[in-house]
C-alpha atoms as a PDB file:
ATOM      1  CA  UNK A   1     -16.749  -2.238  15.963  1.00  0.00           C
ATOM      2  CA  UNK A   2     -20.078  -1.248  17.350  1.00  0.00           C
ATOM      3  CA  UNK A   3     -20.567   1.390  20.186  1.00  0.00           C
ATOM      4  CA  UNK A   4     -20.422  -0.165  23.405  1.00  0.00           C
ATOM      5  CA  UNK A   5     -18.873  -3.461  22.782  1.00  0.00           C
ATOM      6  CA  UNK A   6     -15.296  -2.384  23.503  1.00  0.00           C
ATOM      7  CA  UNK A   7     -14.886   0.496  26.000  1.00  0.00           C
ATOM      8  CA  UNK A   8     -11.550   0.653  24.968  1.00  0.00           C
ATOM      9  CA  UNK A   9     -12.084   1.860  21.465  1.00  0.00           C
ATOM     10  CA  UNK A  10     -13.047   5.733  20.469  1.00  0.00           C
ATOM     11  CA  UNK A  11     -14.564   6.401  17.322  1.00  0.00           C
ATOM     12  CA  UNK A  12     -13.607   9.504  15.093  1.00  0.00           C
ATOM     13  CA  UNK A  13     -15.862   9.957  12.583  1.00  0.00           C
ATOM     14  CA  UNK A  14     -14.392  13.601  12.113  1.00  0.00           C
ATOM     15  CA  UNK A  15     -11.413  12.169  10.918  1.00  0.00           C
ATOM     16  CA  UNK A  16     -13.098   9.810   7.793  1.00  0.00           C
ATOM     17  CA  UNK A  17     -11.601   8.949   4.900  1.00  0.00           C
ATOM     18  CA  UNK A  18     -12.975   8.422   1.497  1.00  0.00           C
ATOM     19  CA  UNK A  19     -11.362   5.529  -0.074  1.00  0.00           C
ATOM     20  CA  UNK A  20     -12.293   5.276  -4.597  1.00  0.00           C
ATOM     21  CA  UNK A  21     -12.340   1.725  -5.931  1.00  0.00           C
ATOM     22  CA  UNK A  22     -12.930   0.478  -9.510  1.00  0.00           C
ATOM     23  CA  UNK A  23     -14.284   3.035 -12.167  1.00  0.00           C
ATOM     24  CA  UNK A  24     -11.504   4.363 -14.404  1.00  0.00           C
ATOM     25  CA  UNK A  25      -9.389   7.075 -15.933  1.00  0.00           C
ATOM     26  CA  UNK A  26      -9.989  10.471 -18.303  1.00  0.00           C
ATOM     27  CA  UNK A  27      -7.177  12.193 -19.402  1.00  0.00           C
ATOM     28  CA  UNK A  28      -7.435  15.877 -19.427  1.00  0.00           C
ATOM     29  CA  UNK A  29      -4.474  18.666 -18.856  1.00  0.00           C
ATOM     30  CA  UNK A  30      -4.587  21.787 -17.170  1.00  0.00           C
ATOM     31  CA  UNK A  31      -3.983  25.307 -18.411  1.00  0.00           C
ATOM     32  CA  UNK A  32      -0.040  24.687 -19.120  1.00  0.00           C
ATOM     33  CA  UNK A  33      -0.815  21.765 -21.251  1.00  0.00           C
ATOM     34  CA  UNK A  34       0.014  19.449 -18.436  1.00  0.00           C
ATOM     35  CA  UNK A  35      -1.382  16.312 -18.178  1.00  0.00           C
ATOM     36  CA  UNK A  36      -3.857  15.669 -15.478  1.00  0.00           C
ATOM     37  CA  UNK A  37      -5.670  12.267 -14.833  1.00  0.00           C
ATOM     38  CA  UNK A  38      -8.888  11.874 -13.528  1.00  0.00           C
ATOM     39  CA  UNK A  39     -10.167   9.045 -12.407  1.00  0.00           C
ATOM     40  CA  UNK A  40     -14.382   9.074 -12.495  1.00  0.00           C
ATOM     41  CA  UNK A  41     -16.935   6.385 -11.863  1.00  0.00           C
ATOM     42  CA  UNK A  42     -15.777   5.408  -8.883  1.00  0.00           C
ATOM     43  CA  UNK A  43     -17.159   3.234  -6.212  1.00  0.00           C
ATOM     44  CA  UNK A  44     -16.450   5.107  -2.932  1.00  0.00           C
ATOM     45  CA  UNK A  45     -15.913   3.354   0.241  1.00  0.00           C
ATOM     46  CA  UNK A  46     -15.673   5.302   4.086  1.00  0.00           C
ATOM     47  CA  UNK A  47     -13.350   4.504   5.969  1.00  0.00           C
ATOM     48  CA  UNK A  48     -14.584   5.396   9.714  1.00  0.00           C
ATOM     49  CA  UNK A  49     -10.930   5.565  12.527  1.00  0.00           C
ATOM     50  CA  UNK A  50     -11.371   4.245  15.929  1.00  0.00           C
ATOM     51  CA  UNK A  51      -8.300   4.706  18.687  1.00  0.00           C
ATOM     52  CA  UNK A  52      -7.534   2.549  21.127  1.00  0.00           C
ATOM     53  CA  UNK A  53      -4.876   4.206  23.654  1.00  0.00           C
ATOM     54  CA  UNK A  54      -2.068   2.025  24.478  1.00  0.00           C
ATOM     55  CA  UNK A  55      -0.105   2.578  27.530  1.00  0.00           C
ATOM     56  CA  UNK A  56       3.128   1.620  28.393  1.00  0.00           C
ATOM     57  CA  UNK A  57       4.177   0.533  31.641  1.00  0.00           C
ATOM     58  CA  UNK A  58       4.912   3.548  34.429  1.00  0.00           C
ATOM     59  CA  UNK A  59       4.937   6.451  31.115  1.00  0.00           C
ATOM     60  CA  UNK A  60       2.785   9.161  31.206  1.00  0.00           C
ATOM     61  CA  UNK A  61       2.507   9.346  27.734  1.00  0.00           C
ATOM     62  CA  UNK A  62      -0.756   7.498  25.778  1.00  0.00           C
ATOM     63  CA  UNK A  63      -0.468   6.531  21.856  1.00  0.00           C
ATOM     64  CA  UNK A  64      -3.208   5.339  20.323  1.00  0.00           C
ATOM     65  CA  UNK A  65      -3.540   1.881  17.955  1.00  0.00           C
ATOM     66  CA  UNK A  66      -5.722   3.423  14.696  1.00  0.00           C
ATOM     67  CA  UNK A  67      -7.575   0.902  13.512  1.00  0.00           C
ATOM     68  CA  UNK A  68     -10.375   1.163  10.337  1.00  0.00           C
ATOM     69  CA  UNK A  69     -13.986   0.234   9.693  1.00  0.00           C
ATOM     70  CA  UNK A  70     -15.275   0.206   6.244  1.00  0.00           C
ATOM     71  CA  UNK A  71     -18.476   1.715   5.668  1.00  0.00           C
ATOM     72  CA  UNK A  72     -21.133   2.238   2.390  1.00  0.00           C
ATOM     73  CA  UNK A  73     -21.170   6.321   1.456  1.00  0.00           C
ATOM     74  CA  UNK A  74     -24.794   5.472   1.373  1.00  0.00           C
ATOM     75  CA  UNK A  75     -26.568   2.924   3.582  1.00  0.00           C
ATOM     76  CA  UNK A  76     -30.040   2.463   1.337  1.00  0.00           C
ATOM     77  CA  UNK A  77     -30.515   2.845  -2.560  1.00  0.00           C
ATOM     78  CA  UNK A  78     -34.061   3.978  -2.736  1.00  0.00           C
ATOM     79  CA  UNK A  79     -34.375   4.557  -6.131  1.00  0.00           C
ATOM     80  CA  UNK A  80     -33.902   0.386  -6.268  1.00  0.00           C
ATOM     81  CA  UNK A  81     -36.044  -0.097  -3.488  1.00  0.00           C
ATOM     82  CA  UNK A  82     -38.755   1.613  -5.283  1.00  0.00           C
ATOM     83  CA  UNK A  83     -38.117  -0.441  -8.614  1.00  0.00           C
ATOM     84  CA  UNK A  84     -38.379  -3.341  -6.394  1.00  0.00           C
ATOM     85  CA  UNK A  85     -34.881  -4.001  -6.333  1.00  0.00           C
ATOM     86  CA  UNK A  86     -35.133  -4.954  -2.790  1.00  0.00           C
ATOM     87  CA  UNK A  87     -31.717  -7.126  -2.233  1.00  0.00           C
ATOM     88  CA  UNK A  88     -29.849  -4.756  -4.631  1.00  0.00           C
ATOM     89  CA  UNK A  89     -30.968  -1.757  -2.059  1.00  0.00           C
ATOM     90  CA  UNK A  90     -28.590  -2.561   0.493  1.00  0.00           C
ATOM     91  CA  UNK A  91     -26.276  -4.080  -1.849  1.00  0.00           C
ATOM     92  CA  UNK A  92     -23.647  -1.359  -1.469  1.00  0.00           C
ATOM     93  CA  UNK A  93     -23.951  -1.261   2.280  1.00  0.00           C
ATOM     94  CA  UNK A  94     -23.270  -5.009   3.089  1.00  0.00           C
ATOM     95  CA  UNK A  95     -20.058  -5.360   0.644  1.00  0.00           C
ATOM     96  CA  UNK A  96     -18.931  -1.650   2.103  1.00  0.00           C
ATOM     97  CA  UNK A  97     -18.872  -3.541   5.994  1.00  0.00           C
ATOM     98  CA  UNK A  98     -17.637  -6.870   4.271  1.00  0.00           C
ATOM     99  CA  UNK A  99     -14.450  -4.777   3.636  1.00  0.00           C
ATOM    100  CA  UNK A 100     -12.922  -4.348   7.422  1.00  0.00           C
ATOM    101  CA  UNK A 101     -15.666  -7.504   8.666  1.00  0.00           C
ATOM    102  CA  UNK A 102     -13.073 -10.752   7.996  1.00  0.00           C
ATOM    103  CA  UNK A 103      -9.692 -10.033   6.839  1.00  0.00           C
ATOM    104  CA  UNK A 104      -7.638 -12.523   4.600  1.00  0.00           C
ATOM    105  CA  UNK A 105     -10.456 -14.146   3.081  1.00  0.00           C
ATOM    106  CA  UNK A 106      -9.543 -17.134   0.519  1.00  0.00           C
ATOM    107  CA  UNK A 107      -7.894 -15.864  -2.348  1.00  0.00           C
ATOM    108  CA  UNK A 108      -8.477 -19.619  -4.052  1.00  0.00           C
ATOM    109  CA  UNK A 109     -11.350 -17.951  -6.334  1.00  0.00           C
ATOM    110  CA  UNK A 110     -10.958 -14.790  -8.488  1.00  0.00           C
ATOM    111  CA  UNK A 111     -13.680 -13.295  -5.805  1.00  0.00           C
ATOM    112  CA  UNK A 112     -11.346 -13.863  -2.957  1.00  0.00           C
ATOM    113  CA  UNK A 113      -8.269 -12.292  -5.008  1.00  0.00           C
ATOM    114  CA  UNK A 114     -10.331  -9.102  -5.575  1.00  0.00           C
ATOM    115  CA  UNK A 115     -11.714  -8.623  -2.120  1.00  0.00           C
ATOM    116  CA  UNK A 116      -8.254  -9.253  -0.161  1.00  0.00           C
ATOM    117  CA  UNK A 117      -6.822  -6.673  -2.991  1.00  0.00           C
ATOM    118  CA  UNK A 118      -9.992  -4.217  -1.795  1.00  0.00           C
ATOM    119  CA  UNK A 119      -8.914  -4.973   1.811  1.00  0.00           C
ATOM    120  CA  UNK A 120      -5.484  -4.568   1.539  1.00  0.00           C
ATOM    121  CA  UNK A 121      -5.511  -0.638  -0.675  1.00  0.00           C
ATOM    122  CA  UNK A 122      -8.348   0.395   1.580  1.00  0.00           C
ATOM    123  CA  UNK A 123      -6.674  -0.042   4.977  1.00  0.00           C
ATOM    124  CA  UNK A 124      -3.023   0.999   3.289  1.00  0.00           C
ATOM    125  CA  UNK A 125      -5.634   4.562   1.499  1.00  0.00           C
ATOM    126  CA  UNK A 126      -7.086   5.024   5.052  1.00  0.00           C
ATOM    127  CA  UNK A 127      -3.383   5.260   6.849  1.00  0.00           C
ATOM    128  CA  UNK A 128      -1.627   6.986   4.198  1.00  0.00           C
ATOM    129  CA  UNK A 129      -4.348   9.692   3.229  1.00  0.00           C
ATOM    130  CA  UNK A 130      -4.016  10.032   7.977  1.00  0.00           C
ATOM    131  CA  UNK A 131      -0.672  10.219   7.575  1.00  0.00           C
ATOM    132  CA  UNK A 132      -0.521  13.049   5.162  1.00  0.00           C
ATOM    133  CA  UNK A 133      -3.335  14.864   7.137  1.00  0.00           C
ATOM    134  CA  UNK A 134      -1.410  14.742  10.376  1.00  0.00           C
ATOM    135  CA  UNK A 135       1.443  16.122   7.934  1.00  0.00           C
ATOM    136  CA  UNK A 136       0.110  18.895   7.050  1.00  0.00           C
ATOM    137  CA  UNK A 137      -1.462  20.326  10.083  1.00  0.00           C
ATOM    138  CA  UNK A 138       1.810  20.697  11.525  1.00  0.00           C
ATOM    139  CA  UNK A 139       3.653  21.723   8.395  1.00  0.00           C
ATOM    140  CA  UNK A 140       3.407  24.455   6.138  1.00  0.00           C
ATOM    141  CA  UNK A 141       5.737  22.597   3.400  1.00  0.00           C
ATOM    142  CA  UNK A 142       7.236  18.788   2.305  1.00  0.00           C
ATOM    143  CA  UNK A 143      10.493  19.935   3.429  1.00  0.00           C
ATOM    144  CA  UNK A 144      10.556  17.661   6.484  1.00  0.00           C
ATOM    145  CA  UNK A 145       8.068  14.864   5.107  1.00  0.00           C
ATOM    146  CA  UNK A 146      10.875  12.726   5.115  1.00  0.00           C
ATOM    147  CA  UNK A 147      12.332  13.161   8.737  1.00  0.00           C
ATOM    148  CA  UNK A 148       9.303  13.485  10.006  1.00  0.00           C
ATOM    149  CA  UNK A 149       7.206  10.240   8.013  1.00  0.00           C
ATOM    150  CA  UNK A 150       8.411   6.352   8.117  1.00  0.00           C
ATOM    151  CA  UNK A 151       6.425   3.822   6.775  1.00  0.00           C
ATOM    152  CA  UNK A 152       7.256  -0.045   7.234  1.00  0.00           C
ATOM    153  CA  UNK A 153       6.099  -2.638   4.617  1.00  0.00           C
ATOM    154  CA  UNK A 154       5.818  -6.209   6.802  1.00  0.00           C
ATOM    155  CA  UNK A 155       6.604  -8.430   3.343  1.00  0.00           C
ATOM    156  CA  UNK A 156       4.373  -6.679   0.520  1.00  0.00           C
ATOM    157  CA  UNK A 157       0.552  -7.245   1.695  1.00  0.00           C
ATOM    158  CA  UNK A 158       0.807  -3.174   2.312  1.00  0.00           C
ATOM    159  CA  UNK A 159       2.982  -2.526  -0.947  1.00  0.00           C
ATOM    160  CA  UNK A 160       0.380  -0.683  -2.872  1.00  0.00           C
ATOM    161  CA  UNK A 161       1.080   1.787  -0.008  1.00  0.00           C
ATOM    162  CA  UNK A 162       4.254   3.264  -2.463  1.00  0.00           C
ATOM    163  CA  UNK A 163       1.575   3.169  -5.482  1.00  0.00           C
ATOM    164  CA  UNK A 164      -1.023   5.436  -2.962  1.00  0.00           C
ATOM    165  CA  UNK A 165       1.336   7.869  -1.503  1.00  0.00           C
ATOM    166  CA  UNK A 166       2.708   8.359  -5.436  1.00  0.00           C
ATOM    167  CA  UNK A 167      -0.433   9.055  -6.478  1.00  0.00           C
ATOM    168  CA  UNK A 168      -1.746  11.461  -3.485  1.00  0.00           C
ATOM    169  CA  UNK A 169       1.759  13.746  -3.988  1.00  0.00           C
ATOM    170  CA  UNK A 170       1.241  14.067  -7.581  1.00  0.00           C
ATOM    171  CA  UNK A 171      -2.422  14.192  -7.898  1.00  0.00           C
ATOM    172  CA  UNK A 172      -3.775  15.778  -5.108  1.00  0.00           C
ATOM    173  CA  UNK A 173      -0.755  17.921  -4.014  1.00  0.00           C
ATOM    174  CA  UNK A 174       0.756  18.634  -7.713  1.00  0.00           C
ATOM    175  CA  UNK A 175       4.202  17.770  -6.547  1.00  0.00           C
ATOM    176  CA  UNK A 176       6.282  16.689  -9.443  1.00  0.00           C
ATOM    177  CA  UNK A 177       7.648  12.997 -10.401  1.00  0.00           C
ATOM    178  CA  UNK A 178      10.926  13.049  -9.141  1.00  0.00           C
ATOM    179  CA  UNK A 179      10.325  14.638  -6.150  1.00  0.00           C
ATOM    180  CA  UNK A 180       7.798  12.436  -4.863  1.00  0.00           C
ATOM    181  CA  UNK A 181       9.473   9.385  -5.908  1.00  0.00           C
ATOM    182  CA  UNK A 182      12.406  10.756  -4.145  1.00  0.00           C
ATOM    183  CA  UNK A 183       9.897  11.473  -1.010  1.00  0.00           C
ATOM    184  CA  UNK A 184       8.934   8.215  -1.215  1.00  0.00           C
ATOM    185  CA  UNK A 185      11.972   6.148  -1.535  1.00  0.00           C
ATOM    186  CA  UNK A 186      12.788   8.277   1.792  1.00  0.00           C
ATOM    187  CA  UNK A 187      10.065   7.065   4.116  1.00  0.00           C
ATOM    188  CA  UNK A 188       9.442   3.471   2.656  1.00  0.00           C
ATOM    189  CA  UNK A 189      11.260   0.497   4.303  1.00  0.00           C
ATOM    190  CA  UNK A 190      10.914  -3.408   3.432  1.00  0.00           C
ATOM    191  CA  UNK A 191      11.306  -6.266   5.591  1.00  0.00           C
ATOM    192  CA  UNK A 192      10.952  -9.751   4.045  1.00  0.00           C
ATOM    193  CA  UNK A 193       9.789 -11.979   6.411  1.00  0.00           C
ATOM    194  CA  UNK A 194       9.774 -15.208   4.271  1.00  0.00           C
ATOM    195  CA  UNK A 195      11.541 -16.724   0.879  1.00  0.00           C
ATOM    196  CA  UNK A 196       7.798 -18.590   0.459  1.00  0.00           C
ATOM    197  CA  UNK A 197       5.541 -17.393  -2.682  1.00  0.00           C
ATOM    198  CA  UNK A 198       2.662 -16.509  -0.310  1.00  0.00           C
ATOM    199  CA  UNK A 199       5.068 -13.366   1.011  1.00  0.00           C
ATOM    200  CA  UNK A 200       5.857 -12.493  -2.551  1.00  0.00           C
ATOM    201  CA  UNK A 201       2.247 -10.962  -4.019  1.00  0.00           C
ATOM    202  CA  UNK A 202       1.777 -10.995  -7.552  1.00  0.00           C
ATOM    203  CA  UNK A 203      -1.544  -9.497  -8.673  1.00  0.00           C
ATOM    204  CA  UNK A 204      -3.047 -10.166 -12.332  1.00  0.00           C
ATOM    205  CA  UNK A 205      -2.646  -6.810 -14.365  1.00  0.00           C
ATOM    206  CA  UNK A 206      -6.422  -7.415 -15.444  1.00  0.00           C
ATOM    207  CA  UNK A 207      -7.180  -7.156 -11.943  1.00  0.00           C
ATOM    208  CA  UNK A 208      -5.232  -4.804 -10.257  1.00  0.00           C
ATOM    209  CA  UNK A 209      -6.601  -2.370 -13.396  1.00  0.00           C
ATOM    210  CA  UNK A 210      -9.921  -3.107 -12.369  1.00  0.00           C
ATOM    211  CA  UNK A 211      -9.917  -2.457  -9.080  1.00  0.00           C
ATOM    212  CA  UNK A 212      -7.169   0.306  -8.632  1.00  0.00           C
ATOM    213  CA  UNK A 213      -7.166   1.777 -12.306  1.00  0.00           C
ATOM    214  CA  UNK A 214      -4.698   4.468 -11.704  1.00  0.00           C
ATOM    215  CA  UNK A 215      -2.435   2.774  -9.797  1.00  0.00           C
ATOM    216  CA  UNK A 216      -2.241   0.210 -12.474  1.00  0.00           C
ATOM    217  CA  UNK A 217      -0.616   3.773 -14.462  1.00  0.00           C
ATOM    218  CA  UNK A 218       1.746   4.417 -11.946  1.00  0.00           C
ATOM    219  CA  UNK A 219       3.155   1.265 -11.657  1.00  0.00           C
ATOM    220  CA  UNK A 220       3.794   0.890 -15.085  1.00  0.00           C
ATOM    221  CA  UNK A 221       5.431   4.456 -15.272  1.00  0.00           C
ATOM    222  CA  UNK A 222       7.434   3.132 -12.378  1.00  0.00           C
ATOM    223  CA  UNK A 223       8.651   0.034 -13.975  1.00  0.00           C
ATOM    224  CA  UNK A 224       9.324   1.969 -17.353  1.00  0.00           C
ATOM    225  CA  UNK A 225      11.679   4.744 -15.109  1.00  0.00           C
ATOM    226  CA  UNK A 226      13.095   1.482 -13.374  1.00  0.00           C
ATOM    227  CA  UNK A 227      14.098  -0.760 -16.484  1.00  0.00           C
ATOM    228  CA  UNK A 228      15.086   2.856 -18.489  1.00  0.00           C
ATOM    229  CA  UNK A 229      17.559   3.901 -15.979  1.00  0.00           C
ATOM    230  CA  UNK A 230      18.500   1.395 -12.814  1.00  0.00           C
ATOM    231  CA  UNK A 231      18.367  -1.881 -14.911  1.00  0.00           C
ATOM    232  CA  UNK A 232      20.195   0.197 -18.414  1.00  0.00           C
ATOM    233  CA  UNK A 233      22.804   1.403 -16.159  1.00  0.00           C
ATOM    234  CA  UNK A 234      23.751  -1.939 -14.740  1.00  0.00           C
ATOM    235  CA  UNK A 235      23.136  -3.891 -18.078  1.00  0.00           C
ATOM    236  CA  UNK A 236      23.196  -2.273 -20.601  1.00  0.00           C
ATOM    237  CA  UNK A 237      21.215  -3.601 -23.696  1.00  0.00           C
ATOM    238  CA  UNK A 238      20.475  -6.450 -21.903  1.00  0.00           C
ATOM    239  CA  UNK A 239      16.569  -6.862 -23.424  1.00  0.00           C
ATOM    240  CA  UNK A 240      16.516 -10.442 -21.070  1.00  0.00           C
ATOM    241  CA  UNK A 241      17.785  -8.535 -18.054  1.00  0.00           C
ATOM    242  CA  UNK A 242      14.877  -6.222 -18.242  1.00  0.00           C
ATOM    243  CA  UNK A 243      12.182  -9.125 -18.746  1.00  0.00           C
ATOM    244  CA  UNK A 244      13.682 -10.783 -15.871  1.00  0.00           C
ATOM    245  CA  UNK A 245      13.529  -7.800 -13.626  1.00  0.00           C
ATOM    246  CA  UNK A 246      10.645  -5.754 -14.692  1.00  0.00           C
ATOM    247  CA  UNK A 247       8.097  -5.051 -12.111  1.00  0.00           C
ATOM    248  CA  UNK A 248       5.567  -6.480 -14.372  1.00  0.00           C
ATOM    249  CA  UNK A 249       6.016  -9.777 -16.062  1.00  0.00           C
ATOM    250  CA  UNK A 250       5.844  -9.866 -19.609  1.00  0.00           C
ATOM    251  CA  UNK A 251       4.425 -13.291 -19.816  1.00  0.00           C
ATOM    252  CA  UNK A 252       1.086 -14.039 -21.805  1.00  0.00           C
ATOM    253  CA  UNK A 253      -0.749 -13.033 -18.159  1.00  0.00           C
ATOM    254  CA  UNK A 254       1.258 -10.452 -17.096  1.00  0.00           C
ATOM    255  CA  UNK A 255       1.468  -9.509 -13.103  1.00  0.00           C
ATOM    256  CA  UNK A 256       2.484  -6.959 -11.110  1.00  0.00           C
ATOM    257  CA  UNK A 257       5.444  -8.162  -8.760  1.00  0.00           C
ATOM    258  CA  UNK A 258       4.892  -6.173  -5.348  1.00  0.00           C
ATOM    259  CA  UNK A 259       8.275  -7.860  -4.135  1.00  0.00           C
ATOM    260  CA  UNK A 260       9.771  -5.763  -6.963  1.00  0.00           C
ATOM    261  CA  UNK A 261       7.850  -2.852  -6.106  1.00  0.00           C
ATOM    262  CA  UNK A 262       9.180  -2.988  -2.695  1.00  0.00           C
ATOM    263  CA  UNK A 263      12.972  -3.778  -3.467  1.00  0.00           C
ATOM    264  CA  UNK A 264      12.455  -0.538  -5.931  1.00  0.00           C
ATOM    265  CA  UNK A 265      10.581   1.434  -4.007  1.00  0.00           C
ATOM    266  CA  UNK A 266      12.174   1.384  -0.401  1.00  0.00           C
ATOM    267  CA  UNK A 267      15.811   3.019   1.091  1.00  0.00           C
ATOM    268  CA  UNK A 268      15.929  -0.646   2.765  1.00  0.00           C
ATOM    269  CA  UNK A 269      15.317  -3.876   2.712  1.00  0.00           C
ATOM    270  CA  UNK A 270      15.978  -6.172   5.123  1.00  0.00           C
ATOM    271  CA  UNK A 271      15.190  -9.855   6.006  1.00  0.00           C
ATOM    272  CA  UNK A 272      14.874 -11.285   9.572  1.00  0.00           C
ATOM    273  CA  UNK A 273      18.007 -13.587  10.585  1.00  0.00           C
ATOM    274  CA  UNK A 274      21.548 -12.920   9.567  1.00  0.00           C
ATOM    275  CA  UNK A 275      21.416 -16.251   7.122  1.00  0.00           C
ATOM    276  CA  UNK A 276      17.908 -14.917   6.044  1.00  0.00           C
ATOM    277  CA  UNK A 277      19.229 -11.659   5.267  1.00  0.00           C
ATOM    278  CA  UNK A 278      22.078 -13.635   3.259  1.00  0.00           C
ATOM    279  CA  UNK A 279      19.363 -15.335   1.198  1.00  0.00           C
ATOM    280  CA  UNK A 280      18.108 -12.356   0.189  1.00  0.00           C
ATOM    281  CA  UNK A 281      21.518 -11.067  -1.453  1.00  0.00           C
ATOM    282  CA  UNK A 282      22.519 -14.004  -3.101  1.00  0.00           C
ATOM    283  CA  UNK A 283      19.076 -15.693  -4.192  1.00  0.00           C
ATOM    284  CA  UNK A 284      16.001 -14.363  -4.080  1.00  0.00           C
ATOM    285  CA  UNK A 285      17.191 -10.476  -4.914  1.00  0.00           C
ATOM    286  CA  UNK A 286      20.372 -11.292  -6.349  1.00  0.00           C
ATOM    287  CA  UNK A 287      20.163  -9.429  -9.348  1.00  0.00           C
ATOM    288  CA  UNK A 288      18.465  -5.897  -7.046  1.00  0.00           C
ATOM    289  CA  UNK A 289      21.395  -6.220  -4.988  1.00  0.00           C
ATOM    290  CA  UNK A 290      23.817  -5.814  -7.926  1.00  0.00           C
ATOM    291  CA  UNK A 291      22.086  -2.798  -8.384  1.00  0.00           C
ATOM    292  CA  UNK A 292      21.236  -1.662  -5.044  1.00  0.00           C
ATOM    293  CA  UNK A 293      23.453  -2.872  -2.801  1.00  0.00           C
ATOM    294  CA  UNK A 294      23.744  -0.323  -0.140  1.00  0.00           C
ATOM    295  CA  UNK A 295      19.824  -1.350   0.441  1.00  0.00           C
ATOM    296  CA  UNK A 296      20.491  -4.669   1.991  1.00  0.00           C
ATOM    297  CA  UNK A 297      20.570  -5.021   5.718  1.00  0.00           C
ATOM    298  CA  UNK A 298      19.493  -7.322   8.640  1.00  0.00           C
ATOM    299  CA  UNK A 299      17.503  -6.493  11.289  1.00  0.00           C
ATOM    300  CA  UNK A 300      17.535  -9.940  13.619  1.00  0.00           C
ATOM    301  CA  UNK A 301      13.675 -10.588  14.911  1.00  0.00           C
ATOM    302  CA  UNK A 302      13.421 -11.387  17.894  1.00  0.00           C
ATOM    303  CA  UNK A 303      16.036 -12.137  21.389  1.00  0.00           C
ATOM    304  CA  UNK A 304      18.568 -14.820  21.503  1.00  0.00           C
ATOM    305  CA  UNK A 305      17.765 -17.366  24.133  1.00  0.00           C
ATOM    306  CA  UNK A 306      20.651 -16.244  26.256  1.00  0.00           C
ATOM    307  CA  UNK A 307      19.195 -12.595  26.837  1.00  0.00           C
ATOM    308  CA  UNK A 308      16.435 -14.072  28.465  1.00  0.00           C
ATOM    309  CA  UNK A 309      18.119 -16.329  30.612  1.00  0.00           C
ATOM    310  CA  UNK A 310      20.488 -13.915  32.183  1.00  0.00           C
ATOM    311  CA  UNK A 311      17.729 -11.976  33.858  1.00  0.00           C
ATOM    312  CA  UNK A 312      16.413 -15.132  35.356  1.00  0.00           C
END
């Protein structure tokens, strides 16, 4: 997104975000004896907003389309330069631009897998670290977050988003468990475009701790809260139940289900088509809508032929 090659677009730097990738986690606690995380040796990325305004026909009112370019915290390494590093020098900078350069790259090699994962938390860090910004300039508390904030997962390629938000509200703004995960279920909704695998992410638990190390601890607390408490409730004792519905598989390599996530995670879930919607219920979430059944819902996508032809 270079200057000048789209009039259209407005870049604001001002409003940056600093996305961490990779490194991992300390444990320390503050002075109650609580336990804080930290996570240290990270490899920072920039994420740089540009708006384009988008008008709607006869309004008077602009909105602007925020879209986000990756960029290195530090262009040129000149301490490997000097060494005579020379490639390794602007190492940091090309993979930072790779990030927003060519989305969906092919996941058919473990290097694919990683960068779409790095694509898909630093867009999903970059919106939800704007969101809460734009929060609390206008708010002196969380009281409203939740009539004020709604955030849409399109199948699960933005599901880390829930793992993010989790971990800005109790990290960064010391809210407590419960609360956020109650702030979160608020604002999160799930539509489920497909039944196909390819809408139903599963990430390699090797990986996803690699890249997003403290997420990788939130997801398991989730799933431990989920199968302690949801899953118990509606079976109890039932060990298979909980292997069959944990949000990580317990298989000999283990993944994180983000279809799971989201069905856990979100006030709704919806699919597409009436008979889609239907699908969802009795097949492919069968077993979340026993426990959650007041989630389900359809949302039809798209107008019936008929609509259209009446206004010809």
């Amino acid at each position: 997104m270079a200057s000048g090659v789209n009039p259209w677009q407005i870049a604001r730097p001002e409003n940056a975000q600093r996305v961490k990738l990779y490194g991992r986690m300390e444990n320390h606690f503050n002075e109650k004896g609580d336990w804080m995380p930290r996570w240290v040796d990270s490899r920072d990325i920039l994420g740089i907003p540009w708006d384009i305004p988008v008008v709607g026909y006869g309004a008077e009112t602009v909105n602007f389309l925020r879209l986000w370019e990756s960029k290195a915290t530090e262009d040129f390494n000149l301490d490997e330069f000097n060494r005579g590093d020379y490639i390794d020098a602007v190492h940091d900078k090309a993979v930072g631009e790779t990030i927003s350069k060519i989305l969906y790259p092919n996941d058919s090699t473990e290097q694919g897998k990683e960068l779409r994962l790095v694509q898909q938390y630093f867009f999903v860090s970059c919106f939800i670290k704007d969101i809460l910004l734009r929060y609390k300039n206008a708010h002196n508390d969380w009281q409203n977050f939740a009539k004020t904030t709604a955030i849409q997962l399109n199948d699960t390629h933005p599901a880390v988003a829930v793992l993010e938000l989790m971990r800005l509200l109790v990290d960064r703004e010391a809210i407590d468990w419960d609360r956020a995960w109650q702030m979160c279920q608020s604002v999160f909704g799930y539509t489920n475009h497909t039944l196909l695998p390819e809408a139903l992410e599963t990430w390699n638990v090797g990986l996803f701790k690699h890249v997003l190390p403290r997420h990788n601890q939130i997801v398991c607390e989730i799933n431990k809260r989920f199968l302690e408490t949801d899953v118990q409730k509606t079976w109890p004792n039932d060990d298979q139940k909980k292997r069959d519905l944990s949000i990580i598989s317990s298989d000999d390599n283990p993944v994180v289900r983000m279809a799971y996530l989201s069905v856990v995670a979100c006030h709704s879930v919806n699919g597409v088509a009436a008979m889609h919607s239907d699908l969802l219920k009795t097949q492919l979430f069968r077993d979340f809508y026993q426990i959650y059944p007041n989630k389900f819902n359809n949302k039809t996508n798209g107008k019936t032929p008929r609509r259209w032809l009446k206004l010809v």
